[in-house]
N, C-alpha and C. Protein backbone atom coordinates (compact mmCIF):
# COMPACT_ATOMS: atom_id res chain seq x y z
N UNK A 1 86.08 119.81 107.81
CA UNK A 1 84.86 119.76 108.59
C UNK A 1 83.68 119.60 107.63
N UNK A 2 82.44 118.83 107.92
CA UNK A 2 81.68 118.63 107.09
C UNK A 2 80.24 119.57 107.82
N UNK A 3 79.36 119.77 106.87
CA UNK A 3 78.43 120.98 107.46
C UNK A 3 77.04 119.97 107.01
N UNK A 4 75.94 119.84 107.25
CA UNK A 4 74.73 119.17 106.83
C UNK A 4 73.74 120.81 106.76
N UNK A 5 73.02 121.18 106.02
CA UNK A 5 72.42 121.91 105.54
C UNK A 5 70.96 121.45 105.39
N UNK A 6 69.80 121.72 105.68
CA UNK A 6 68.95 121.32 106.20
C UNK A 6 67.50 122.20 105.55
N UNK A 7 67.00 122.11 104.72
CA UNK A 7 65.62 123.16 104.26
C UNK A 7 64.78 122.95 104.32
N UNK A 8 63.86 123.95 105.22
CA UNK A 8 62.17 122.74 105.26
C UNK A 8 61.59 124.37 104.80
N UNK A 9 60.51 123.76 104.28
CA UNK A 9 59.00 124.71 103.79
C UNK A 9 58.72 124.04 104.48
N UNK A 10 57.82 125.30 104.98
CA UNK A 10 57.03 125.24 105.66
C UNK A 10 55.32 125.09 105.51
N UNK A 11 54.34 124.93 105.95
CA UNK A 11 53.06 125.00 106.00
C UNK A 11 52.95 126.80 105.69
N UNK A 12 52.37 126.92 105.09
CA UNK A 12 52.04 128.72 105.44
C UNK A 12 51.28 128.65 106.83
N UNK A 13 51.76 129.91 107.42
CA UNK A 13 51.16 130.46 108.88
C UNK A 13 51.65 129.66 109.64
N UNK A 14 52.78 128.88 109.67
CA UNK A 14 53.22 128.05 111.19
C UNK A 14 54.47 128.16 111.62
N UNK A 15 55.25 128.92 110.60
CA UNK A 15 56.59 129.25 110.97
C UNK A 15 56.85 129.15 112.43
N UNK A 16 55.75 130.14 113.79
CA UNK A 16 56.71 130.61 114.68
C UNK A 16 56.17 129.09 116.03
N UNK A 17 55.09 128.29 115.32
CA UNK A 17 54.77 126.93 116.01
C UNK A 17 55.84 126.23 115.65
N UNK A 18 56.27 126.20 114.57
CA UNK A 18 57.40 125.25 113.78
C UNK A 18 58.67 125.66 115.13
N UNK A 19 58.83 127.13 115.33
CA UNK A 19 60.24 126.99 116.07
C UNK A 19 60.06 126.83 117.60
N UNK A 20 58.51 127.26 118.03
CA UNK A 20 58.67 126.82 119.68
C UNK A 20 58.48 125.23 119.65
N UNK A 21 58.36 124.55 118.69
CA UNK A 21 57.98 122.84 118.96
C UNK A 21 59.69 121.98 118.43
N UNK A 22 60.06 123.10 117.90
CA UNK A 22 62.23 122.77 117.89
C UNK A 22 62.79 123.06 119.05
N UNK A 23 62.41 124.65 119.40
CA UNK A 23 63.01 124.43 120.30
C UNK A 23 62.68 123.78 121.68
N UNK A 24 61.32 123.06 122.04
CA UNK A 24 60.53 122.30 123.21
C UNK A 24 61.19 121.17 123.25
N UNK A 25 61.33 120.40 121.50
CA UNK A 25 61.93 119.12 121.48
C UNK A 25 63.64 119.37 121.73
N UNK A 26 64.57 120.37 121.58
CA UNK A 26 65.44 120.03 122.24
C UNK A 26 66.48 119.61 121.03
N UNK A 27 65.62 119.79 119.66
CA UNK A 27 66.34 119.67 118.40
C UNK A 27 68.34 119.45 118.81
N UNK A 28 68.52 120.92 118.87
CA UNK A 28 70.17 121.03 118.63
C UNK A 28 70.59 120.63 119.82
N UNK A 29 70.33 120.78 121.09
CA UNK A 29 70.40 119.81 122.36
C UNK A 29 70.73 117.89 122.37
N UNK A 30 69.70 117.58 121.83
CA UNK A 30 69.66 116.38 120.92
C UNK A 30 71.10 115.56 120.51
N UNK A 31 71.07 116.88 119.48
CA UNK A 31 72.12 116.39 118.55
C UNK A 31 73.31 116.37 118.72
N UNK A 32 73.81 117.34 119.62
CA UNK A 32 74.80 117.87 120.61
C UNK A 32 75.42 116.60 120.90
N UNK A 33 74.28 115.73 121.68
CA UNK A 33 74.85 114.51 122.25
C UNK A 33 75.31 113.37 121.37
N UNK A 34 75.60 113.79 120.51
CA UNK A 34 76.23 112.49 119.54
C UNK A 34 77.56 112.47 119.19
N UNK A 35 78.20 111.49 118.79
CA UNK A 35 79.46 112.34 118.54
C UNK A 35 79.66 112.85 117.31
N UNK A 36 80.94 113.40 117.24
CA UNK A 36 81.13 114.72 116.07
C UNK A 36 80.23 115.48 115.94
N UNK A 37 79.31 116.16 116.79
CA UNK A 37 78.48 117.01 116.63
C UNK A 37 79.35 118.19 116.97
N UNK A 38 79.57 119.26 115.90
CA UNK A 38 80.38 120.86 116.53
C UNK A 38 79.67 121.64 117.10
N UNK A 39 78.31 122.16 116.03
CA UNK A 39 77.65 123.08 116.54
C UNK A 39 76.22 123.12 115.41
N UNK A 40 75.21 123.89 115.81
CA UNK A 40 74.56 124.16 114.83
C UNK A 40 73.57 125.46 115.21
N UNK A 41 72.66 125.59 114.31
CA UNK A 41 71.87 126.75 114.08
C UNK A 41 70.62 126.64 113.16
N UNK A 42 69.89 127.13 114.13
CA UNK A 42 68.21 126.95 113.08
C UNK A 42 68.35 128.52 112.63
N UNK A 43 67.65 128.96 111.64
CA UNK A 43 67.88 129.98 110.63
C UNK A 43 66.56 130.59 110.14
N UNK A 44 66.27 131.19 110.21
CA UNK A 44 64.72 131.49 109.11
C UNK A 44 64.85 132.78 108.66
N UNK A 45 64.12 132.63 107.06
CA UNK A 45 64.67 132.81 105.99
C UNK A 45 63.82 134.26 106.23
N UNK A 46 64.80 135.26 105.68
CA UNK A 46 64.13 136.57 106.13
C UNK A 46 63.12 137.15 105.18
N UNK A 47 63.43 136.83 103.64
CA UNK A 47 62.23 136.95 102.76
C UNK A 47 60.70 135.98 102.66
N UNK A 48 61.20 134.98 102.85
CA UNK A 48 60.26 134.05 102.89
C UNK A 48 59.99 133.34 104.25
N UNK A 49 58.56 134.02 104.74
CA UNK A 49 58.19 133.36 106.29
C UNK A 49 57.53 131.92 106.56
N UNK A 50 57.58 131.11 105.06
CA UNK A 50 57.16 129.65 105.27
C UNK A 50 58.92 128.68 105.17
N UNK A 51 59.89 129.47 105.71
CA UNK A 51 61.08 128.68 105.03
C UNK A 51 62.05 128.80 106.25
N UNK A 52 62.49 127.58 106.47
CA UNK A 52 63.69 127.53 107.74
C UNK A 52 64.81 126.99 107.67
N UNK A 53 65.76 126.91 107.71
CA UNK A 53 67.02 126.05 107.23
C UNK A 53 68.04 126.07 108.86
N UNK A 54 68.32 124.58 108.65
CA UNK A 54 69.12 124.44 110.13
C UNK A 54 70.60 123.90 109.49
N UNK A 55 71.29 124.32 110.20
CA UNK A 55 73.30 124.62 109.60
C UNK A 55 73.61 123.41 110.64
N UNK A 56 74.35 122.18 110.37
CA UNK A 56 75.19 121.99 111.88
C UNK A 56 76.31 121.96 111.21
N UNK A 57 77.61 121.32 112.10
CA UNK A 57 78.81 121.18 111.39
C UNK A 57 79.47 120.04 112.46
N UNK A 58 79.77 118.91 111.29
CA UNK A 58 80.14 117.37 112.12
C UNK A 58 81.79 117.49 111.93
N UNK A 59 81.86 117.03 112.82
CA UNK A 59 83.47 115.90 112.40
C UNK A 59 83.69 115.35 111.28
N UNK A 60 82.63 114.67 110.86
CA UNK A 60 82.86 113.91 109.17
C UNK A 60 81.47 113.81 108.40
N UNK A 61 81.28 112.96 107.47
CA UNK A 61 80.40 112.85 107.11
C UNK A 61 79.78 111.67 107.74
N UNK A 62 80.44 110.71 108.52
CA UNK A 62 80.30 109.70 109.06
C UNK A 62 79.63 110.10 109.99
N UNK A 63 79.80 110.78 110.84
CA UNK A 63 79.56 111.85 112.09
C UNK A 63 77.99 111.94 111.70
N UNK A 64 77.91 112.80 111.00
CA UNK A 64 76.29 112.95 110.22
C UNK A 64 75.72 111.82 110.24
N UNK A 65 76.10 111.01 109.88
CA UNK A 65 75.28 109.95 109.25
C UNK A 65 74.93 109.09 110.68
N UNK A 66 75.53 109.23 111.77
CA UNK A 66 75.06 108.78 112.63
C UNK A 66 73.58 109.63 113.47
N UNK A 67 73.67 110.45 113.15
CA UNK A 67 72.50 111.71 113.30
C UNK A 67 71.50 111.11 112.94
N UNK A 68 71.77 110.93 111.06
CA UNK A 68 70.69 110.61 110.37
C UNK A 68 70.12 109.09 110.70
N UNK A 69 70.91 108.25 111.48
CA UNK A 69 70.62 107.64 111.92
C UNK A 69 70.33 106.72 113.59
N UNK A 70 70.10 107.93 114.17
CA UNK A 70 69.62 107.92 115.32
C UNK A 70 68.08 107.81 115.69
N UNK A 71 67.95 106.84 116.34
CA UNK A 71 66.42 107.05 116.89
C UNK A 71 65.65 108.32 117.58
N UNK A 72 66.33 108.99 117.68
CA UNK A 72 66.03 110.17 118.63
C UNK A 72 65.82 111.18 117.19
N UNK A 73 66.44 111.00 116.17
CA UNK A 73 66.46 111.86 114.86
C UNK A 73 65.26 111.29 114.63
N UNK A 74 64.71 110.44 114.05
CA UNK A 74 63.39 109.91 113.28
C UNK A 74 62.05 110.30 114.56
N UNK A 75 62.17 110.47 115.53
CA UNK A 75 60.56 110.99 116.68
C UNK A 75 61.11 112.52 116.75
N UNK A 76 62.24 112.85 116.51
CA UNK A 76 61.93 114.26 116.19
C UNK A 76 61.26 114.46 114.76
N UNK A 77 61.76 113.92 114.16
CA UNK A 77 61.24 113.94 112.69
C UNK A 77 59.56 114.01 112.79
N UNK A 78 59.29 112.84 113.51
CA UNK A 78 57.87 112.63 113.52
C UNK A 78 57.05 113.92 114.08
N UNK A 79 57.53 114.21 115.15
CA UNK A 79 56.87 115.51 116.00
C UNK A 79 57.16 116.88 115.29
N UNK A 80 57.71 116.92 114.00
CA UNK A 80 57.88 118.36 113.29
C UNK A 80 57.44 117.88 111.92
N UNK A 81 57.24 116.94 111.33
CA UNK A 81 56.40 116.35 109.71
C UNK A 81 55.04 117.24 110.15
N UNK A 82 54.17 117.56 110.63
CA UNK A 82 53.22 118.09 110.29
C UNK A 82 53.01 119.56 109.85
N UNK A 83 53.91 120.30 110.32
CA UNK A 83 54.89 121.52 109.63
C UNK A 83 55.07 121.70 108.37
N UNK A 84 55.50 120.80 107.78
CA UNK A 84 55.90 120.55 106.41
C UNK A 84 55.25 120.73 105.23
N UNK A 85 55.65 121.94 104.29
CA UNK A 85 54.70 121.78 103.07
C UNK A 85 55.06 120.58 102.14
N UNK A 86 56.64 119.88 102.17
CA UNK A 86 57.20 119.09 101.30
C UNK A 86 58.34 118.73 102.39
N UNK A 87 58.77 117.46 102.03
CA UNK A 87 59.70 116.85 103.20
C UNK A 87 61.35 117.98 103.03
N UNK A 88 61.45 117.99 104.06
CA UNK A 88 63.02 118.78 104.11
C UNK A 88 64.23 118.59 102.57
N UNK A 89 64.58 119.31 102.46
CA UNK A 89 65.51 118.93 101.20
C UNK A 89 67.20 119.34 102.09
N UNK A 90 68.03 118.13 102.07
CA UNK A 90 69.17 118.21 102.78
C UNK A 90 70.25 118.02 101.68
N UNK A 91 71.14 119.04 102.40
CA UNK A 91 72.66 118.28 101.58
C UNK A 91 74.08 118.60 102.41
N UNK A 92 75.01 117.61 102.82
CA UNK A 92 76.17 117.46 103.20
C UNK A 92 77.49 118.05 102.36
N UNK A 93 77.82 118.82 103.19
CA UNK A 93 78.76 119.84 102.07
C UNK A 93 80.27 119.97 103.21
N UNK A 94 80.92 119.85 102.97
CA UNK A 94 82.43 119.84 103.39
C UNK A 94 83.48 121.58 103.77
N UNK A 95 83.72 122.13 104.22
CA UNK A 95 84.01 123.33 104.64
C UNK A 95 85.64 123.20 103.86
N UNK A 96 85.24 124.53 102.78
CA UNK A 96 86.82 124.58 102.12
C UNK A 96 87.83 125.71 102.54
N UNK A 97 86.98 126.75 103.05
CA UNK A 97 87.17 127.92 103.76
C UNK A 97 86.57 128.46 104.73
N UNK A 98 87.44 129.47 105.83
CA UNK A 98 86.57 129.69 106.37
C UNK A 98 87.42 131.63 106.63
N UNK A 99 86.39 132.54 107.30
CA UNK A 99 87.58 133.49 107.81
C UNK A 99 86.35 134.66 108.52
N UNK A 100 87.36 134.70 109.61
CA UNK A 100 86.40 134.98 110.64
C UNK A 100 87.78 136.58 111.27
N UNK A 101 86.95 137.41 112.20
CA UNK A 101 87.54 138.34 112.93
C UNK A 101 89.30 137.65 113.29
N UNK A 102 90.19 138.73 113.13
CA UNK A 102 91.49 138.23 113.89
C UNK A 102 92.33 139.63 113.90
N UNK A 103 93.47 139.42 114.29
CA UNK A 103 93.97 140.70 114.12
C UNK A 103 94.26 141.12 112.82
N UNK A 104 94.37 142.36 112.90
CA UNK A 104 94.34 143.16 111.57
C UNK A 104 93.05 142.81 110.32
N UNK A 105 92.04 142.36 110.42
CA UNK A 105 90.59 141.91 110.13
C UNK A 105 89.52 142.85 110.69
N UNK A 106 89.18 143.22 109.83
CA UNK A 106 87.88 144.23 110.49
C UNK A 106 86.66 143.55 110.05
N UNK A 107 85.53 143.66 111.39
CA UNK A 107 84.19 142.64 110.96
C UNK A 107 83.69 143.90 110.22
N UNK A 108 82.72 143.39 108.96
CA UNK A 108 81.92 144.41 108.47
C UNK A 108 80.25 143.53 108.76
């Protein structure tokens, strides 16, 4: 499974405009509709309140790349660039492990 990793700085003081204008536009909704889309998650960073990072996880990297190249990706883009202290810094990373609750597994 491939994961796209996603980091934006922020403007100082706009963090919580930054997430009602993600979540208005419909961001992970959006993206949902493409294919190989699994799942994803917007994130903000608990030390630093100018910093947000969004997780998804595709089918491939191919999968992604149709994201990155969707029209619906670039007018979201447009309607959240003013947010931005510096353009997003992304990277596509591949899932080597994973391990989650099961039997005999205790969550900590």
């Amino acid at each position: 499974m491939t994961h796209s990793v996603l980091r934006f700085s922020l403007k100082p003081g706009v963090r919580d405009e930054f997430v009602q204008t993600f979540r208005e536009l419909e961001v992970l909704a959006v993206s949902s509709a493409l294919p190989g889309f699994r799942n994803g998650q917007l994130h903000l960073d608990v030390e630093d309140p100018d910093s947000a990072m969004v997780i998804a996880a595709w089918d491939s990297p191919e999968a992604y790349q149709g994201w990155l190249d969707s029209p619906a990706r670039e007018a979201i883009g447009d309607r959240l660039e003013p947010f931005w202290a510096q353009p997003p810094e992304g990277r596509v990373v591949t899932l080597v492990q994973e391990v989650g609750p099961g039997p005999g597994v205790s969550a900590r």
